[in-house]
PDB file of N, CA and C in Angstrom:
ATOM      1  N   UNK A   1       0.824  -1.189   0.000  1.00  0.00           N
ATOM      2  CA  UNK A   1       0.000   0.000   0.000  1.00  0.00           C
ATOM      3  C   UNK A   1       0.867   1.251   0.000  1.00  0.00           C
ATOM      4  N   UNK A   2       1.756   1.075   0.487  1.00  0.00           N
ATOM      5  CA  UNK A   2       2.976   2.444   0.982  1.00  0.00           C
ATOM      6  C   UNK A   2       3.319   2.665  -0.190  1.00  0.00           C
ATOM      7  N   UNK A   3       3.496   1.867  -1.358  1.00  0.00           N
ATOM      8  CA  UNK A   3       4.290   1.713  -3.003  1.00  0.00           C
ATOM      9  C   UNK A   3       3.286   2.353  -3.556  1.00  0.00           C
ATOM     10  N   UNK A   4       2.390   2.183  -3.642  1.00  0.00           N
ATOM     11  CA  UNK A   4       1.361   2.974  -4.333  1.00  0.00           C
ATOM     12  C   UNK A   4       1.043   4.147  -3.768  1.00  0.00           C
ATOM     13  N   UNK A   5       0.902   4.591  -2.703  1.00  0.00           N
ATOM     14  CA  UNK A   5       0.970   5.846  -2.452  1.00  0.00           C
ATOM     15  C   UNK A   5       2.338   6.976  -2.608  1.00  0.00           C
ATOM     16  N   UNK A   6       3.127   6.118  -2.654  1.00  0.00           N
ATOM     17  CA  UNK A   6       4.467   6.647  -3.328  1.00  0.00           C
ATOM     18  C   UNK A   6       4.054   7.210  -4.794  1.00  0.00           C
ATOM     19  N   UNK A   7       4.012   6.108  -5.577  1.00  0.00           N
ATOM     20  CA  UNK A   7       3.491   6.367  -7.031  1.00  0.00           C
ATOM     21  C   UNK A   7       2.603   7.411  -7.263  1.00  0.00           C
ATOM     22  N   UNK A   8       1.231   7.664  -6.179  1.00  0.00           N
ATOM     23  CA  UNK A   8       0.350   8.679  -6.584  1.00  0.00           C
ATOM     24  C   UNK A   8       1.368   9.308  -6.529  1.00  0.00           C
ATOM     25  N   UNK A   9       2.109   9.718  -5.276  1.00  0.00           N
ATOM     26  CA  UNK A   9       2.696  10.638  -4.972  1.00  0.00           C
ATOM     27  C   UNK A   9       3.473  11.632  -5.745  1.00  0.00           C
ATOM     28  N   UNK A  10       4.621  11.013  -6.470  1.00  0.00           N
ATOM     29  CA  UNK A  10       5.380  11.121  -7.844  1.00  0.00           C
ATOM     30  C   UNK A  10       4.676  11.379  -8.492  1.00  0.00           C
ATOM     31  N   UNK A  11       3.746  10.657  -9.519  1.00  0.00           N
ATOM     32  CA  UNK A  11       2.978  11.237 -10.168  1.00  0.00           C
ATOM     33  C   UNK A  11       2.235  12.292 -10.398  1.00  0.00           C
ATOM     34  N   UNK A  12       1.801  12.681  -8.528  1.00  0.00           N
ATOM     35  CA  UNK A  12       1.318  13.985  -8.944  1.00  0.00           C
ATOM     36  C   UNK A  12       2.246  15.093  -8.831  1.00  0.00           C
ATOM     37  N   UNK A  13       3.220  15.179  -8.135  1.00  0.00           N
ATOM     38  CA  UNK A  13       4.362  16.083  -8.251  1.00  0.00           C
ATOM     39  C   UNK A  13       4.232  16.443  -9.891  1.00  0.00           C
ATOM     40  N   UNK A  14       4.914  15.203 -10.708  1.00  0.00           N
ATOM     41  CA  UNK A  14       5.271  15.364 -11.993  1.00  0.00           C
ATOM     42  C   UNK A  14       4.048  16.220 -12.888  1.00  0.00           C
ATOM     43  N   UNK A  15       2.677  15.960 -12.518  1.00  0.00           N
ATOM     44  CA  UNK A  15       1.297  16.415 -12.882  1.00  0.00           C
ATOM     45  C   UNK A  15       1.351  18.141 -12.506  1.00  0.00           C
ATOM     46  N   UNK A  16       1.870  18.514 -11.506  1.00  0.00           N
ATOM     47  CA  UNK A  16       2.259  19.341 -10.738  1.00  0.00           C
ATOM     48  C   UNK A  16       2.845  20.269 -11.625  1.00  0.00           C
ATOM     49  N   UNK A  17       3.959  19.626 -11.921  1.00  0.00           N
ATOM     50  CA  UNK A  17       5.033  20.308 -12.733  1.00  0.00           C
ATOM     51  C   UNK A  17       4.644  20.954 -14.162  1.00  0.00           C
ATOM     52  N   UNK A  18       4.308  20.005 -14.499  1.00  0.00           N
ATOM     53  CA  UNK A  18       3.743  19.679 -16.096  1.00  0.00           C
ATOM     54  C   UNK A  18       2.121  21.144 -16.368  1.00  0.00           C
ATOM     55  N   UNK A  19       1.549  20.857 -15.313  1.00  0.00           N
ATOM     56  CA  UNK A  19       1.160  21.825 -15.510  1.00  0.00           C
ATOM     57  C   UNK A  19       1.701  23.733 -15.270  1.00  0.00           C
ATOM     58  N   UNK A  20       2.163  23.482 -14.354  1.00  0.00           N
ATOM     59  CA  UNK A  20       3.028  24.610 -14.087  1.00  0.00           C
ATOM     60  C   UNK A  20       3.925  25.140 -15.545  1.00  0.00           C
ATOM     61  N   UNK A  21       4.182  24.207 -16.043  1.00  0.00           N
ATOM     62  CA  UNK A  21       5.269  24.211 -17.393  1.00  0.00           C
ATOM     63  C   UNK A  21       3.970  25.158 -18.469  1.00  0.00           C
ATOM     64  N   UNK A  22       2.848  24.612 -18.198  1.00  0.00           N
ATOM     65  CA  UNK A  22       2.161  24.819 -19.472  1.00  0.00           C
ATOM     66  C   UNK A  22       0.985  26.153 -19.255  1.00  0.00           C
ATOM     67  N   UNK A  23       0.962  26.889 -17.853  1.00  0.00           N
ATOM     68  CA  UNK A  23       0.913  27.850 -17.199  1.00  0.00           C
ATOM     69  C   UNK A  23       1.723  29.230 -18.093  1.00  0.00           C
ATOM     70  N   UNK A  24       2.886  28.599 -17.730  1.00  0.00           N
ATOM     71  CA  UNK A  24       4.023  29.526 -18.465  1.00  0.00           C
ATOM     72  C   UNK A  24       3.984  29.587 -19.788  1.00  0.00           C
ATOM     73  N   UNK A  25       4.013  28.303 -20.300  1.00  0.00           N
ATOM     74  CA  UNK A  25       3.855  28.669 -22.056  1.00  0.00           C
ATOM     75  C   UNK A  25       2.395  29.591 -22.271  1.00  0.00           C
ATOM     76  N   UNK A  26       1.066  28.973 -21.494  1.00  0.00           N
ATOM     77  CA  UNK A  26      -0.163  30.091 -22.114  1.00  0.00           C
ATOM     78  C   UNK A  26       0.484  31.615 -21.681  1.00  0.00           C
ATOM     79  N   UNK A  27       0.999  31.691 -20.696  1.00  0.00           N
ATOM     80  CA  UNK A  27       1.571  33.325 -20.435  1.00  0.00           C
ATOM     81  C   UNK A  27       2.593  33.791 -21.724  1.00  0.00           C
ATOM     82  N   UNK A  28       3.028  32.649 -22.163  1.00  0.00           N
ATOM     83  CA  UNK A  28       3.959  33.806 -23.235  1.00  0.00           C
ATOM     84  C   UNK A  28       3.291  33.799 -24.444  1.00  0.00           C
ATOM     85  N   UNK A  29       2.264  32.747 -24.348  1.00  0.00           N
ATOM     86  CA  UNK A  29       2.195  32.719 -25.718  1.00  0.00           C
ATOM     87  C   UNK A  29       0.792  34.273 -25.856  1.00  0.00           C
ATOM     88  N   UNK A  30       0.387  34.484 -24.288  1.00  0.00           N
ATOM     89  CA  UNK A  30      -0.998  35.457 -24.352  1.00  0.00           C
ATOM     90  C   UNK A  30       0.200  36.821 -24.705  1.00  0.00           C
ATOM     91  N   UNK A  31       1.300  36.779 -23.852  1.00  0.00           N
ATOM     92  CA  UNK A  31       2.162  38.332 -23.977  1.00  0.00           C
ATOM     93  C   UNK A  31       2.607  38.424 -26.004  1.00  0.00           C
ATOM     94  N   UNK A  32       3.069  36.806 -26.722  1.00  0.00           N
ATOM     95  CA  UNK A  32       3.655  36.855 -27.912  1.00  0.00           C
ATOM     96  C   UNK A  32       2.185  37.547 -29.127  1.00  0.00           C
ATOM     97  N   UNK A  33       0.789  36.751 -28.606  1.00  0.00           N
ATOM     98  CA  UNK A  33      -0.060  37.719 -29.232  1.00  0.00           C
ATOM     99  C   UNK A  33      -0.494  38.599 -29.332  1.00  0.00           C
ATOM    100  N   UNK A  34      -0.522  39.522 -27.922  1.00  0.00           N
ATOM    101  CA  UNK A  34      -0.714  40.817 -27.572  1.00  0.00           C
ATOM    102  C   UNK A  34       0.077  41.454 -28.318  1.00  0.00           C
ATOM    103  N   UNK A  35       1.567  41.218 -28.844  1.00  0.00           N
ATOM    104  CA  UNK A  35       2.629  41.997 -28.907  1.00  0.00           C
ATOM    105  C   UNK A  35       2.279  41.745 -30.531  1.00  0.00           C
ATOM    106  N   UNK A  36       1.974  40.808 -31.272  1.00  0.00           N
ATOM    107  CA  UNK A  36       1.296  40.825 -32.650  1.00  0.00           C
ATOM    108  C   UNK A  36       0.482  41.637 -32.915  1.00  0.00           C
ATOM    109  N   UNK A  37      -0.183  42.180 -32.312  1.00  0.00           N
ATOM    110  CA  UNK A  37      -1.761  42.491 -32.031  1.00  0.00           C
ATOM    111  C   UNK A  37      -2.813  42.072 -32.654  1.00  0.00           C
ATOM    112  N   UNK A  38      -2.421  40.735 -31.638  1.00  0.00           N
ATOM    113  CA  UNK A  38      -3.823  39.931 -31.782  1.00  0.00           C
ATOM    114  C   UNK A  38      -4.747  40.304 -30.095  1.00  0.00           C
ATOM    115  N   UNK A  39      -5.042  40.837 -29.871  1.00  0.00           N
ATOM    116  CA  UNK A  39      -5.563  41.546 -28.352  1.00  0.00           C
ATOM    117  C   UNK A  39      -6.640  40.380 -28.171  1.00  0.00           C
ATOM    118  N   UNK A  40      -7.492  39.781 -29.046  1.00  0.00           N
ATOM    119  CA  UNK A  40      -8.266  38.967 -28.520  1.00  0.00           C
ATOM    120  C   UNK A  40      -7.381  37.343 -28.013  1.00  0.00           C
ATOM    121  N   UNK A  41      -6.978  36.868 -29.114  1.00  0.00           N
ATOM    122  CA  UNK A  41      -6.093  36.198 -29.155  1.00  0.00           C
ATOM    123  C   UNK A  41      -5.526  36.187 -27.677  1.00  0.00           C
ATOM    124  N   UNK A  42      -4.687  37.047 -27.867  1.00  0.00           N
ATOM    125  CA  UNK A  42      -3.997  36.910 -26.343  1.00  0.00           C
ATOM    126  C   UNK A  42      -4.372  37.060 -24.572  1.00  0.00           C
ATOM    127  N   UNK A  43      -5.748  37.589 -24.838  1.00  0.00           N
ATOM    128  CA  UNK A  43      -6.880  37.700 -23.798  1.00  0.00           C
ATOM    129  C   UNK A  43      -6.822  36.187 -23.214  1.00  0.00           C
ATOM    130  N   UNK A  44      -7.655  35.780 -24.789  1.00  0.00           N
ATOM    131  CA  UNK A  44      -8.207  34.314 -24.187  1.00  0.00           C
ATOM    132  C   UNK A  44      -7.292  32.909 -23.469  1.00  0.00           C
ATOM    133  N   UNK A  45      -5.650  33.313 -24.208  1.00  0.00           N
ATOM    134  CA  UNK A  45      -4.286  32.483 -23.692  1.00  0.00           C
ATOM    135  C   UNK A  45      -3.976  32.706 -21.925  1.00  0.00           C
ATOM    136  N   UNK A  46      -4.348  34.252 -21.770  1.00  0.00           N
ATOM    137  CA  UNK A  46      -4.281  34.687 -20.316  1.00  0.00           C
ATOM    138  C   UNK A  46      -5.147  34.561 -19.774  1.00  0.00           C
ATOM    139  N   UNK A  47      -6.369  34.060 -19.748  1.00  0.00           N
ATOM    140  CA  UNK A  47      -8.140  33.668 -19.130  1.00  0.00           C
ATOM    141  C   UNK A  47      -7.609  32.081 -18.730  1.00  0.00           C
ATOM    142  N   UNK A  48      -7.571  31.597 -20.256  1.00  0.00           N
ATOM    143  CA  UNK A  48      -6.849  30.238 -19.896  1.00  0.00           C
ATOM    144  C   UNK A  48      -5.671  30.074 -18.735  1.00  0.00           C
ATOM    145  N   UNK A  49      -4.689  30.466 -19.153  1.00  0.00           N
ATOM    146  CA  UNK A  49      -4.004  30.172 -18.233  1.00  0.00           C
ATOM    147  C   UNK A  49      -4.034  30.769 -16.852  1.00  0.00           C
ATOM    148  N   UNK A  50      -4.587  31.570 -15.966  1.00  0.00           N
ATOM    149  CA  UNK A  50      -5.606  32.255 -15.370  1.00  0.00           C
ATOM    150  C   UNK A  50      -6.188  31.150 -14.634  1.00  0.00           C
ATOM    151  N   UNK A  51      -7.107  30.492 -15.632  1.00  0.00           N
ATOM    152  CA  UNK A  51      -7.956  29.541 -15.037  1.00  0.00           C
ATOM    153  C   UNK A  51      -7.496  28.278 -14.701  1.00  0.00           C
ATOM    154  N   UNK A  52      -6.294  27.903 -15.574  1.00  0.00           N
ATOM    155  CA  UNK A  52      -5.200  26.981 -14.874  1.00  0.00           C
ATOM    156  C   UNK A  52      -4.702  27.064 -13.190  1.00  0.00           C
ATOM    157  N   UNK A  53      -4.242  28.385 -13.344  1.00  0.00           N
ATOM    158  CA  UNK A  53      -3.631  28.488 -11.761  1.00  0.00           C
ATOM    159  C   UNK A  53      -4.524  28.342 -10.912  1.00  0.00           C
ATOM    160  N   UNK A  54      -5.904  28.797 -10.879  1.00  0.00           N
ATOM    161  CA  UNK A  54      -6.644  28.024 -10.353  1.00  0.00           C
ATOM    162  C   UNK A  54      -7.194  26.715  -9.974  1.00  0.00           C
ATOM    163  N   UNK A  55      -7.056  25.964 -11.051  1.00  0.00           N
ATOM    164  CA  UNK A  55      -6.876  24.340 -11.041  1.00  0.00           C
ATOM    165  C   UNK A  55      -5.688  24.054 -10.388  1.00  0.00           C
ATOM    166  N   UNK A  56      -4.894  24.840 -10.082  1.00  0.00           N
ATOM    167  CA  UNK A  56      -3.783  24.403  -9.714  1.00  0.00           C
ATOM    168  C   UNK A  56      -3.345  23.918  -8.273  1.00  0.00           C
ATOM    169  N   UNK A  57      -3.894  25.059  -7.906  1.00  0.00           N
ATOM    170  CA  UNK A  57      -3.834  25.020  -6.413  1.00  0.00           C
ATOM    171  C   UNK A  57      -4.575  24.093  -5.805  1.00  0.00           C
ATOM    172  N   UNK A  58      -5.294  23.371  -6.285  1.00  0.00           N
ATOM    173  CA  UNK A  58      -5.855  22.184  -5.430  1.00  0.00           C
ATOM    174  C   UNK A  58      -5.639  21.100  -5.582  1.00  0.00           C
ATOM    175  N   UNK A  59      -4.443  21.084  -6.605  1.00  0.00           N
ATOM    176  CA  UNK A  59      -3.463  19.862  -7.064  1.00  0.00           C
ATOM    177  C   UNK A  59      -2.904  19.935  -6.116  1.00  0.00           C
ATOM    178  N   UNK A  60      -1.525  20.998  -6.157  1.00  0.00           N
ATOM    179  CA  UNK A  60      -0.747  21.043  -4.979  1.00  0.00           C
ATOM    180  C   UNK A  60      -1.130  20.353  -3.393  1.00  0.00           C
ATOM    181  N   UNK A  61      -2.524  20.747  -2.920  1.00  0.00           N
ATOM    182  CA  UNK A  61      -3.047  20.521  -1.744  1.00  0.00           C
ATOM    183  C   UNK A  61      -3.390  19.235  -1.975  1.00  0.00           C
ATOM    184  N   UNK A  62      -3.379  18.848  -3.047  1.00  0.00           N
ATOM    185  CA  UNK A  62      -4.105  16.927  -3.120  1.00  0.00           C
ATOM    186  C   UNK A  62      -2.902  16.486  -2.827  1.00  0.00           C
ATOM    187  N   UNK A  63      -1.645  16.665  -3.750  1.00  0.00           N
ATOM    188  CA  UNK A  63      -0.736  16.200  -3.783  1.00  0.00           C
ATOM    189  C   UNK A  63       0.067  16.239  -2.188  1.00  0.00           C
ATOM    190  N   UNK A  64      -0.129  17.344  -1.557  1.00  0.00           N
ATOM    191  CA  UNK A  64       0.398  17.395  -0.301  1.00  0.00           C
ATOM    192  C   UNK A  64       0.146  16.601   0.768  1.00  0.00           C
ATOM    193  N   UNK A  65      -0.873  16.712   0.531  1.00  0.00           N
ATOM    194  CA  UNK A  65      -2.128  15.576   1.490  1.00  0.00           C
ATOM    195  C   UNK A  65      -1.737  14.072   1.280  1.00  0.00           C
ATOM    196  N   UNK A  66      -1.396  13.837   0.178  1.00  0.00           N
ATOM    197  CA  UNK A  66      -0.779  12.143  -0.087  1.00  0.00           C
ATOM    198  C   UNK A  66       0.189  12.269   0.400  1.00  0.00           C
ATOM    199  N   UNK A  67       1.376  13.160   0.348  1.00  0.00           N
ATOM    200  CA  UNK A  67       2.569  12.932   1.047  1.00  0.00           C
ATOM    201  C   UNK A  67       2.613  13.202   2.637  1.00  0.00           C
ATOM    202  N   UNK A  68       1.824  13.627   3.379  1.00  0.00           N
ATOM    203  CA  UNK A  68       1.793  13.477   4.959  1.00  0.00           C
ATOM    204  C   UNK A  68       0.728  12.612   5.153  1.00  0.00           C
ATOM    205  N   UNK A  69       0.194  11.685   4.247  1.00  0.00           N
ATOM    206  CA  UNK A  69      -0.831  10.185   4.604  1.00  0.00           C
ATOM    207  C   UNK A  69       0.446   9.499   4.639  1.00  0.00           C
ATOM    208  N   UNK A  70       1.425   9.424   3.651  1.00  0.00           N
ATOM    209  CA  UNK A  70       2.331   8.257   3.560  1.00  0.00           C
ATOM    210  C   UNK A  70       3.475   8.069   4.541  1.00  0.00           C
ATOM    211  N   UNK A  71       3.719   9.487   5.324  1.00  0.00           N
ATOM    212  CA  UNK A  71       4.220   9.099   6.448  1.00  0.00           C
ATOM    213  C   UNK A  71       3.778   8.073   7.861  1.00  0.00           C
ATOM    214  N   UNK A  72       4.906   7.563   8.505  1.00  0.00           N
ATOM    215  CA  UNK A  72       4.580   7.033   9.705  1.00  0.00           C
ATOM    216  C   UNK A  72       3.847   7.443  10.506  1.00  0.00           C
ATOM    217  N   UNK A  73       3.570   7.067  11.450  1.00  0.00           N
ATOM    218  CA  UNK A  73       3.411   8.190  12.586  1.00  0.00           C
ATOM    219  C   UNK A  73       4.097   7.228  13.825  1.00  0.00           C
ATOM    220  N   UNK A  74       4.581   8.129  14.529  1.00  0.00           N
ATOM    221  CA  UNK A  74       5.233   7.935  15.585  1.00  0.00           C
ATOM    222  C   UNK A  74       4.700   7.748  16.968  1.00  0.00           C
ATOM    223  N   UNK A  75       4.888   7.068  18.056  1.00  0.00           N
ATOM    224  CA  UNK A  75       4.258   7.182  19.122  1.00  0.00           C
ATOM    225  C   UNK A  75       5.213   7.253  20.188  1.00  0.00           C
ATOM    226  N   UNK A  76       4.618   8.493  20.724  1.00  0.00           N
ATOM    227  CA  UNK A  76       5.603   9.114  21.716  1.00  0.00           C
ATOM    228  C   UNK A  76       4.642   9.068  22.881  1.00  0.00           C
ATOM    229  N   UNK A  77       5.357   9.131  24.170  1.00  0.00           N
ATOM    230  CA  UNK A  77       4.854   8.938  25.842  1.00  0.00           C
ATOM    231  C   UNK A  77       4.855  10.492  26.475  1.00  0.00           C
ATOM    232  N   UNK A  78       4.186  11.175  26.918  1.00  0.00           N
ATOM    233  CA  UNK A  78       4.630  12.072  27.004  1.00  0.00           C
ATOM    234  C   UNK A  78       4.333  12.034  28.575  1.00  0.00           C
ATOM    235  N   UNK A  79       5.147  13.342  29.787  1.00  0.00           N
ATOM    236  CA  UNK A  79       5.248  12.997  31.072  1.00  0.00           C
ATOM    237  C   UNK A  79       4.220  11.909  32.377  1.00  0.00           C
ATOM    238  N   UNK A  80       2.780  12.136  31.426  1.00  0.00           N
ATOM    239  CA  UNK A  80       1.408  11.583  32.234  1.00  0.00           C
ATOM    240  C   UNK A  80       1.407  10.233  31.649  1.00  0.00           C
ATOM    241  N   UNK A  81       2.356   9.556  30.770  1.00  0.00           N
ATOM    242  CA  UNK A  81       1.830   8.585  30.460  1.00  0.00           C
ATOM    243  C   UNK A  81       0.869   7.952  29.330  1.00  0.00           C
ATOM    244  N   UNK A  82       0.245   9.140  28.748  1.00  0.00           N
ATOM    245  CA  UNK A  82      -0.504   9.330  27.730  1.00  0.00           C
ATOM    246  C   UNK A  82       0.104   9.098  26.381  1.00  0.00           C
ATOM    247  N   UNK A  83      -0.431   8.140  25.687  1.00  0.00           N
ATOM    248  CA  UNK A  83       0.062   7.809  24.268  1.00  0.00           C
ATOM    249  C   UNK A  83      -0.545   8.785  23.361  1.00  0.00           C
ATOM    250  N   UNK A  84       0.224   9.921  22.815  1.00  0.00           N
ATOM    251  CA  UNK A  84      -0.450  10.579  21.178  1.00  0.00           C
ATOM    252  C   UNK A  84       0.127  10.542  20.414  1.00  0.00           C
ATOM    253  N   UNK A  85      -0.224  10.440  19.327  1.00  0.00           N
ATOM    254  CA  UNK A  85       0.253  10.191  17.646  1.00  0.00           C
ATOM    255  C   UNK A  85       0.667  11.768  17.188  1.00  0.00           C
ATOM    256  N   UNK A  86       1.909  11.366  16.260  1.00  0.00           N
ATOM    257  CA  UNK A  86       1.958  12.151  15.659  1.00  0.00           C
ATOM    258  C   UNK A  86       2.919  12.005  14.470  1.00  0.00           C
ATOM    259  N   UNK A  87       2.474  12.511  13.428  1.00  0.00           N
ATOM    260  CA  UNK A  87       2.996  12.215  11.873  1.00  0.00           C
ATOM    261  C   UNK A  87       4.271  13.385  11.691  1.00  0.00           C
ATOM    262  N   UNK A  88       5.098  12.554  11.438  1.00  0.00           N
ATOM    263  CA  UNK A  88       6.917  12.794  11.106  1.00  0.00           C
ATOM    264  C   UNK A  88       6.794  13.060   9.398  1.00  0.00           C
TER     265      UNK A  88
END
């Protein structure tokens, strides 16, 4: 089970990335049409990508969330005797 949550894991990093990569290309490609003057053109590259970074951010937080599930957790004693968990 730990192997596969590895794998999401990676995977979504790389998903992560990949979009981030393609974030940047709609940004140049909205600044390369503006600068043509194509003004609509380059609107709709920056809406898009716009609306990417929005998708984005809740990748990141998915992706984050798999990587502090896949940790251990540790069990520590603390002075009373009391067992609480806590993820390393």
């Amino acid at each position: 089970m730990k192997k596969a949550a590895k794998s999401k894991f990676t995977s979504g990093q790389e998903h992560v990335s990949h979009l981030e990569q393609y974030i940047n290309s709609m940004e140049k490609l909205s600044v390369n049409c503006h600068s043509n003057g194509e003004t609509e053109v380059g609107s709709a590259f920056c809406r898009l990508a716009d609306f990417s970074k929005e998708f984005l951010s809740p990748m990141k937080n998915l992706v984050s969330f798999i990587s502090t599930k896949t940790k251990k957790p540790k069990v520590l004693l603390n002075p009373t005797l009391n067992l609480t968990l806590t993820s390393s």
